[in-house]
N, C-alpha and C. Protein backbone atom coordinates (compact mmCIF):
# COMPACT_ATOMS: atom_id res chain seq x y z
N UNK A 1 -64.42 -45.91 85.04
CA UNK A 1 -64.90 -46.75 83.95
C UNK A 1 -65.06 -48.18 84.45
N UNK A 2 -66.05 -49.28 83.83
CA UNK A 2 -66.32 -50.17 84.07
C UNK A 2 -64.92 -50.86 83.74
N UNK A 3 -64.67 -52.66 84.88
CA UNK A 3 -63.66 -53.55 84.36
C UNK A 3 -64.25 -54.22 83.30
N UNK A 4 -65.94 -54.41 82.53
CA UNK A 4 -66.32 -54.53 81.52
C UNK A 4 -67.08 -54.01 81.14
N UNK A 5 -67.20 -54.28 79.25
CA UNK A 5 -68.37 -53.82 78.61
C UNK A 5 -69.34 -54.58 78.33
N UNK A 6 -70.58 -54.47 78.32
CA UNK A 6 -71.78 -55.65 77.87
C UNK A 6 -71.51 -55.47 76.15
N UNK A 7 -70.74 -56.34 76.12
CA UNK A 7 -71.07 -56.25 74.63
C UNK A 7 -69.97 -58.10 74.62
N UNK A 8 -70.73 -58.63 73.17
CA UNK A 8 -70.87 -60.28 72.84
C UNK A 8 -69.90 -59.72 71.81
N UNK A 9 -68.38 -60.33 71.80
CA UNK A 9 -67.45 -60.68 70.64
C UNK A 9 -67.93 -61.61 69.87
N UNK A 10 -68.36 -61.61 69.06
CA UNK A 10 -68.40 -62.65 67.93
C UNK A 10 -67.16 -62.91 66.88
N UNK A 11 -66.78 -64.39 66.80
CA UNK A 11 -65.92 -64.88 66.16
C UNK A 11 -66.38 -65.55 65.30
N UNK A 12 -66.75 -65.90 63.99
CA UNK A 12 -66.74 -66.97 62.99
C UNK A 12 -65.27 -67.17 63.13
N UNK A 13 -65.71 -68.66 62.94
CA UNK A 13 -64.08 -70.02 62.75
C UNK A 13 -64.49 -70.97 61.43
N UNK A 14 -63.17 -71.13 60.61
CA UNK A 14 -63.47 -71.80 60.22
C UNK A 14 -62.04 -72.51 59.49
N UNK A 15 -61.43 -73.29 59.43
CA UNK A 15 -60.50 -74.40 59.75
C UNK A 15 -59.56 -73.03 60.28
N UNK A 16 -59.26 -72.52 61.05
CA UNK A 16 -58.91 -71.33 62.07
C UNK A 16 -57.36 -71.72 63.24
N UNK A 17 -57.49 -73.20 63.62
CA UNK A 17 -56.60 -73.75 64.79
C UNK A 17 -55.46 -72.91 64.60
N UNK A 18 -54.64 -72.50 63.35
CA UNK A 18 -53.43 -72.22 63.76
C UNK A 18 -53.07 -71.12 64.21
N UNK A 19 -54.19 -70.02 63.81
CA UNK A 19 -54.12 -68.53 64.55
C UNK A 19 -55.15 -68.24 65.23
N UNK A 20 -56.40 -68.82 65.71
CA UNK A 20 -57.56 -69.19 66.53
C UNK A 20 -56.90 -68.19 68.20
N UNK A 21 -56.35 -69.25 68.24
CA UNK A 21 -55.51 -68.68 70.16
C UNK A 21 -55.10 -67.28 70.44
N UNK A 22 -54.44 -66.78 69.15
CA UNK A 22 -53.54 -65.49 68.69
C UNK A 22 -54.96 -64.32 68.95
N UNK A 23 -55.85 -64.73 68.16
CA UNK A 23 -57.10 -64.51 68.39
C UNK A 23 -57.94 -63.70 69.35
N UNK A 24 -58.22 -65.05 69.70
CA UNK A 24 -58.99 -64.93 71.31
C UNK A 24 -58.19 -64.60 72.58
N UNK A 25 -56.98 -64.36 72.22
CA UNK A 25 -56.11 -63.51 73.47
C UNK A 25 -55.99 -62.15 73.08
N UNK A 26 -56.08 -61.81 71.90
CA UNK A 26 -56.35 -60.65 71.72
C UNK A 26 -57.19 -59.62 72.43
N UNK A 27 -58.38 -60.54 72.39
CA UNK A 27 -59.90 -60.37 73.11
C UNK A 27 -59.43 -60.26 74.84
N UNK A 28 -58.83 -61.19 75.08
CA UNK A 28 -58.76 -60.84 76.64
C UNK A 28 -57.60 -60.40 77.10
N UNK A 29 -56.73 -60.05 76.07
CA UNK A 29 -56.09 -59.06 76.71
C UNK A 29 -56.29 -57.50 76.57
N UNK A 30 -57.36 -57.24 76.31
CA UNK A 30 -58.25 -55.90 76.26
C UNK A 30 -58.31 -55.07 77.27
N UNK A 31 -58.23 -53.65 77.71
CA UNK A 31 -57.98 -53.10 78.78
C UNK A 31 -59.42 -52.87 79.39
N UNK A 32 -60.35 -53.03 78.26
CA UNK A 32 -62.15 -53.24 78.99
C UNK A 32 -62.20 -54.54 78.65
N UNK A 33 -62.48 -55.96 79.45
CA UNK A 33 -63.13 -57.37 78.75
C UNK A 33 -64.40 -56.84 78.44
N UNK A 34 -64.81 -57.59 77.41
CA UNK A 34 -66.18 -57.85 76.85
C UNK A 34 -67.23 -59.08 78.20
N UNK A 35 -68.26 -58.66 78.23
CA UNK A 35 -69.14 -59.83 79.14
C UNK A 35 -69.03 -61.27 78.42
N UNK A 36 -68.93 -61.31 77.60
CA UNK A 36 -69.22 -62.64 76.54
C UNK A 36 -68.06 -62.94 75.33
N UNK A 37 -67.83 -63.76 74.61
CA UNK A 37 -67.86 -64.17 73.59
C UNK A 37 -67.77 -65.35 73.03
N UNK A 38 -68.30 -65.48 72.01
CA UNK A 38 -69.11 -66.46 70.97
C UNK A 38 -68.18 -66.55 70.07
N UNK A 39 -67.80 -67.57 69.78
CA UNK A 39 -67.27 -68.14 68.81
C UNK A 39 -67.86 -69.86 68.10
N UNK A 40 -68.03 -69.31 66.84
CA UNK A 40 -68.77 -70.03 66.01
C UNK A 40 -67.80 -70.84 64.89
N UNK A 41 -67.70 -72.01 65.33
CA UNK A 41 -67.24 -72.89 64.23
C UNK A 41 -67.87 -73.23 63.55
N UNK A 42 -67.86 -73.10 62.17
CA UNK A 42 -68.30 -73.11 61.03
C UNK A 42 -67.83 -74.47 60.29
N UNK A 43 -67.97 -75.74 60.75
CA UNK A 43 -67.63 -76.64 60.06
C UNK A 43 -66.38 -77.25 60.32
N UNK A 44 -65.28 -76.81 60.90
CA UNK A 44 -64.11 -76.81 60.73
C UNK A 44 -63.59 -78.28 60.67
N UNK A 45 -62.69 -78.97 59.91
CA UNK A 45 -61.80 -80.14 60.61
C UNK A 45 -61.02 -80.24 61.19
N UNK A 46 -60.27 -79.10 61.38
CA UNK A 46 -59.24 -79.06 61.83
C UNK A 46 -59.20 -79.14 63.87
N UNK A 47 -58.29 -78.75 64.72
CA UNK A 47 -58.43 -78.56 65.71
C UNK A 47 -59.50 -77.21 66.17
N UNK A 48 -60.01 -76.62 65.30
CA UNK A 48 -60.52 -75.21 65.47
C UNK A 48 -61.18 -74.88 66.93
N UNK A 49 -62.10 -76.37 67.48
CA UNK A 49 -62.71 -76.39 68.45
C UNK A 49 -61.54 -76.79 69.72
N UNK A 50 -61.39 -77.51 69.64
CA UNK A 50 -59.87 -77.78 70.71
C UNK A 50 -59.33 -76.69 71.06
N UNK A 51 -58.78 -75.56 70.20
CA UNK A 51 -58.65 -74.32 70.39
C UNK A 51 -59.29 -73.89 71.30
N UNK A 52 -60.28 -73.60 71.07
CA UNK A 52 -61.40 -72.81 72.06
C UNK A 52 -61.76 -73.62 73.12
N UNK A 53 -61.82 -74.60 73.45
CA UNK A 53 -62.30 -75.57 74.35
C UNK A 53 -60.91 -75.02 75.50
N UNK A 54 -59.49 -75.10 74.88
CA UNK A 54 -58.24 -74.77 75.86
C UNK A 54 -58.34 -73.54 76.23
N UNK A 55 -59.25 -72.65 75.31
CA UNK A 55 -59.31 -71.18 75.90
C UNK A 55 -60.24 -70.89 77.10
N UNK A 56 -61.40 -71.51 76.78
CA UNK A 56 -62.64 -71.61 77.42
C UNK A 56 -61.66 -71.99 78.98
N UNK A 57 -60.98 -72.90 78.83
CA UNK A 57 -60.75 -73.73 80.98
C UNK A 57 -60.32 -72.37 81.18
N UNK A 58 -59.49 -71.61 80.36
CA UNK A 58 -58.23 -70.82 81.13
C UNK A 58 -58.36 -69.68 81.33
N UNK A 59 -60.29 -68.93 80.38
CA UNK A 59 -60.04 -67.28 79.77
C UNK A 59 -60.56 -67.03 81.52
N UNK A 60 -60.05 -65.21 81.35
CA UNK A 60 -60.55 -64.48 82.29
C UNK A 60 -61.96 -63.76 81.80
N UNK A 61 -62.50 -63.89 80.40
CA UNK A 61 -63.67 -63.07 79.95
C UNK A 61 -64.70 -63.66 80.74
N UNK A 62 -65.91 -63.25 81.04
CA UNK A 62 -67.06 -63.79 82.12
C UNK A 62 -67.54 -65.31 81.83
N UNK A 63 -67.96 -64.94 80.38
CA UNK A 63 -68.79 -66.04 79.42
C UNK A 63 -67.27 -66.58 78.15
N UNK A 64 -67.57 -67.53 78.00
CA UNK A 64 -66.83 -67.60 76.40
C UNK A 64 -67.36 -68.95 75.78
N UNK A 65 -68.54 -68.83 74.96
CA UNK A 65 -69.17 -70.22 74.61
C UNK A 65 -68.79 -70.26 73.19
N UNK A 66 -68.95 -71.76 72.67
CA UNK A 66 -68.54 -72.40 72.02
C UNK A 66 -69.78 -73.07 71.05
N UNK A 67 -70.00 -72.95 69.55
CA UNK A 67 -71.17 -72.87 68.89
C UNK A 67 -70.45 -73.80 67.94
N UNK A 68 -70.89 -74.83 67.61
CA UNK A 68 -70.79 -75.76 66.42
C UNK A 68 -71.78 -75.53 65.51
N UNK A 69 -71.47 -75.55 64.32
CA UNK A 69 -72.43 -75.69 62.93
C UNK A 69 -72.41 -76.22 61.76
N UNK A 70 -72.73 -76.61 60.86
CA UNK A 70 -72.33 -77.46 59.56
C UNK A 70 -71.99 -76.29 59.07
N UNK A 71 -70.96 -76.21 57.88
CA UNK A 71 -70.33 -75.23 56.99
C UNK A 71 -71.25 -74.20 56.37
N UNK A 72 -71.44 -73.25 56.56
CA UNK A 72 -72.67 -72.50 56.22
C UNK A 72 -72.09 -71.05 55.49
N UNK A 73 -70.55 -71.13 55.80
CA UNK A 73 -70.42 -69.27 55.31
C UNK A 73 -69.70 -68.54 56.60
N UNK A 74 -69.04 -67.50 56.28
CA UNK A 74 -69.17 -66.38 57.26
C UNK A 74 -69.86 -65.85 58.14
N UNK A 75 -71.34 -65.69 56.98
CA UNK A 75 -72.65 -64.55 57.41
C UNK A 75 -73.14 -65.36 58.24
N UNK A 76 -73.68 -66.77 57.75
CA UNK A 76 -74.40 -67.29 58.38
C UNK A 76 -73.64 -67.56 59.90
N UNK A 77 -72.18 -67.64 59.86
CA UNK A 77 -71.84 -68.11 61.17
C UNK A 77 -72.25 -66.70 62.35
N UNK A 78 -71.92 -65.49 61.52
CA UNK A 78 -71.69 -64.41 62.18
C UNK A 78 -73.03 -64.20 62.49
N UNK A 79 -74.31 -64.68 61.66
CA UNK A 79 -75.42 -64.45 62.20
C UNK A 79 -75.54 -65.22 63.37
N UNK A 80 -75.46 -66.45 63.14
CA UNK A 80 -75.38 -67.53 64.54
C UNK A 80 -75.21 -66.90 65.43
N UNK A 81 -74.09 -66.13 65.70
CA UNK A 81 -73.28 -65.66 67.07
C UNK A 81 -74.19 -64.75 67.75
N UNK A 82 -74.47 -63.32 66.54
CA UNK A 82 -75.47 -62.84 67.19
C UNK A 82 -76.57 -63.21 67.54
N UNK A 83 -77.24 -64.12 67.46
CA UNK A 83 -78.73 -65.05 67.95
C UNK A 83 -78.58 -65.30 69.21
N UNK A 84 -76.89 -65.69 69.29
CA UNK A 84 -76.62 -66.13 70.89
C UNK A 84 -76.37 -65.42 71.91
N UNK A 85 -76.22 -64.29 71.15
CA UNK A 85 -75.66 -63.07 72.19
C UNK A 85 -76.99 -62.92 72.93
N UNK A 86 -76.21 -62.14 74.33
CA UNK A 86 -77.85 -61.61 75.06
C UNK A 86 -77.58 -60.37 75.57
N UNK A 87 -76.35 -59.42 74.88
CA UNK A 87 -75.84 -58.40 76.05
C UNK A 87 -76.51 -57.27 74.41
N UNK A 88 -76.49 -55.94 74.85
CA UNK A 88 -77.07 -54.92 73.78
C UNK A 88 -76.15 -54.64 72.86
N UNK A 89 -75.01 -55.08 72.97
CA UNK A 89 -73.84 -54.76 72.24
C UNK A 89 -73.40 -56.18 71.63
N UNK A 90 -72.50 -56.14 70.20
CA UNK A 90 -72.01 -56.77 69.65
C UNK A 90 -70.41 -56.05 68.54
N UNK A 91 -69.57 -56.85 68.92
CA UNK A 91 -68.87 -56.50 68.09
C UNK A 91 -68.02 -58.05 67.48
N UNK A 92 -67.67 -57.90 65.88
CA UNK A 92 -67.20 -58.48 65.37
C UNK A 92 -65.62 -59.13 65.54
N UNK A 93 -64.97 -59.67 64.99
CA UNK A 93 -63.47 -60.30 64.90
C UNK A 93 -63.34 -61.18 64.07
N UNK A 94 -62.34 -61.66 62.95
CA UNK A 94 -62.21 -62.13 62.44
C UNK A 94 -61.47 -63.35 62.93
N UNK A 95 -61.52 -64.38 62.67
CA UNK A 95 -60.73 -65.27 63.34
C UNK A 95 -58.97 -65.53 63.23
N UNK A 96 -58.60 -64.64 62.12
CA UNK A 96 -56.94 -64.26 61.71
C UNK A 96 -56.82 -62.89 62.34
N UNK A 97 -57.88 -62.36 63.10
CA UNK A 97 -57.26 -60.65 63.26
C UNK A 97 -56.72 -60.73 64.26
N UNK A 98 -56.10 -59.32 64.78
CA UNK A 98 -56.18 -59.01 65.92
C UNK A 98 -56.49 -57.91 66.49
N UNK A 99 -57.04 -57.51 67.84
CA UNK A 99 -57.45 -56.04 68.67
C UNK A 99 -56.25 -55.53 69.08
N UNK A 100 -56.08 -54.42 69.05
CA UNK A 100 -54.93 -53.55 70.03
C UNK A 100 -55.70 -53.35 70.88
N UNK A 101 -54.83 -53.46 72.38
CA UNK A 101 -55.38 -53.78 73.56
C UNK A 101 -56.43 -52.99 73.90
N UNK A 102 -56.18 -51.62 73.64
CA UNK A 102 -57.79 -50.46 74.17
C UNK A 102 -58.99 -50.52 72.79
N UNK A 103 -59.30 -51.11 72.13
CA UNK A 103 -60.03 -51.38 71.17
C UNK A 103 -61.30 -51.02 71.80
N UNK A 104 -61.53 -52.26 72.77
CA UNK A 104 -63.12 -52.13 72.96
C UNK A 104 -63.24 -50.64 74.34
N UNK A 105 -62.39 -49.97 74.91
CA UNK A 105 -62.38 -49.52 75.73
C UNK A 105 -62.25 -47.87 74.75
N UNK A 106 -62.00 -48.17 73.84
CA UNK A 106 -62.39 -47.03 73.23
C UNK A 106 -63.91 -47.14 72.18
N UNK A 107 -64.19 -48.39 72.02
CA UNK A 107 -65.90 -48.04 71.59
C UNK A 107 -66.64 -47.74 72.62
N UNK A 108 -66.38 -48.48 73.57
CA UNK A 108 -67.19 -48.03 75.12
C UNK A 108 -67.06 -46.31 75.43
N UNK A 109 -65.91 -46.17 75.07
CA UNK A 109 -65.96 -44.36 75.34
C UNK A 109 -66.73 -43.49 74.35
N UNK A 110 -66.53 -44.05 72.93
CA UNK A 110 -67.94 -43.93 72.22
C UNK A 110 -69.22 -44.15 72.76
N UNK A 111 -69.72 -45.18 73.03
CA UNK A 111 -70.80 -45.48 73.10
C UNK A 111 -71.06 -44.58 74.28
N UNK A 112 -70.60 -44.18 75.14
CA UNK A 112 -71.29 -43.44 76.76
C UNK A 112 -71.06 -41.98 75.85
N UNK A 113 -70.20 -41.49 75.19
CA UNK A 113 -70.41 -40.13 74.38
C UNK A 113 -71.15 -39.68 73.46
N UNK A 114 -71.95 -40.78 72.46
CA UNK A 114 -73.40 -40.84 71.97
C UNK A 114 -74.17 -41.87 72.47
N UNK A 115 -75.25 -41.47 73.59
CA UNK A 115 -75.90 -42.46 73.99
C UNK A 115 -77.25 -42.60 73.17
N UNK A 116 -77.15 -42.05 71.96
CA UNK A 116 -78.71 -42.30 70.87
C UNK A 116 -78.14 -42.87 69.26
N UNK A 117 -77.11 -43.17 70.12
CA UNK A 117 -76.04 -43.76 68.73
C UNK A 117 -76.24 -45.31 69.04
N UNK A 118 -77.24 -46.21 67.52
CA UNK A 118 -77.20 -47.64 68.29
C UNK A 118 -76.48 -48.69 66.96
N UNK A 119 -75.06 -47.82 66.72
CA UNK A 119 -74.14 -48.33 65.94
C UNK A 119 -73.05 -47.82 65.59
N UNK A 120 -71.67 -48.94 65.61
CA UNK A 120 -70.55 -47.90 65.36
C UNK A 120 -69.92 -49.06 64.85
N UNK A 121 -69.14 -48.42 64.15
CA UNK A 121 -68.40 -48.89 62.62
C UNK A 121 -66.65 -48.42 63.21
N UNK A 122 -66.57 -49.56 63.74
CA UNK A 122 -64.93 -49.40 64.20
C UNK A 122 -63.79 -50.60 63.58
């Protein structure tokens, strides 16, 4: 199996700083990394971006960019993210959740077991 999957985490943020980190380590401590992820601040005042800026020096994920926007919503942030993505895959995260570590390493085992499947609901 690949050490990654092409697929863009998308994060909407939005005043997020205090569980933001909890977060995005979730994401890389994944037993497949993702090529990318996007995280979209949505307005925030808080530290939300500082967050990610300390993640960004330190992550091991390939890509991990950083999207500012005026307060727009969820959708709209979550649309943002995907605009930015460039890999064929996308998967969501909430900015309070978290992944158990084989998460994406088990959609990836999906995805190579229906290869005419161009969506999954995990």
């Amino acid at each position: 199996m690949n050490s990654s999957f092409d697929v863009t985490v998308v994060v909407p943020a939005y005043q997020a700083a205090d569980w933001l980190w909890a977060t995005l380590s979730s994401v890389e401590e994944q037993t497949l990394l993702p090529s990318a992820l996007v995280v979209v601040d949505d307005g925030s005042t808080d530290e939300t971006c500082s967050v990610v800026e300390r993640f960004q020096a330190a992550s091991l994920i390939p890509s991990v960019r950083l999207l500012r926007r005026s307060h727009g919503g969820p959708g709209a942030a979550r649309n943002a993210g995907v605009h930015a993505a460039d890999t064929p895959w996308i998967a969501f995260l909430d900015s309070d959740d978290l992944w158990h570590p084989d998460k994406l390493r088990r959609v990836y085992q999906a995805v190579l077991e229906h290869p005419k499947a161009n969506f999954f609901c995990h």
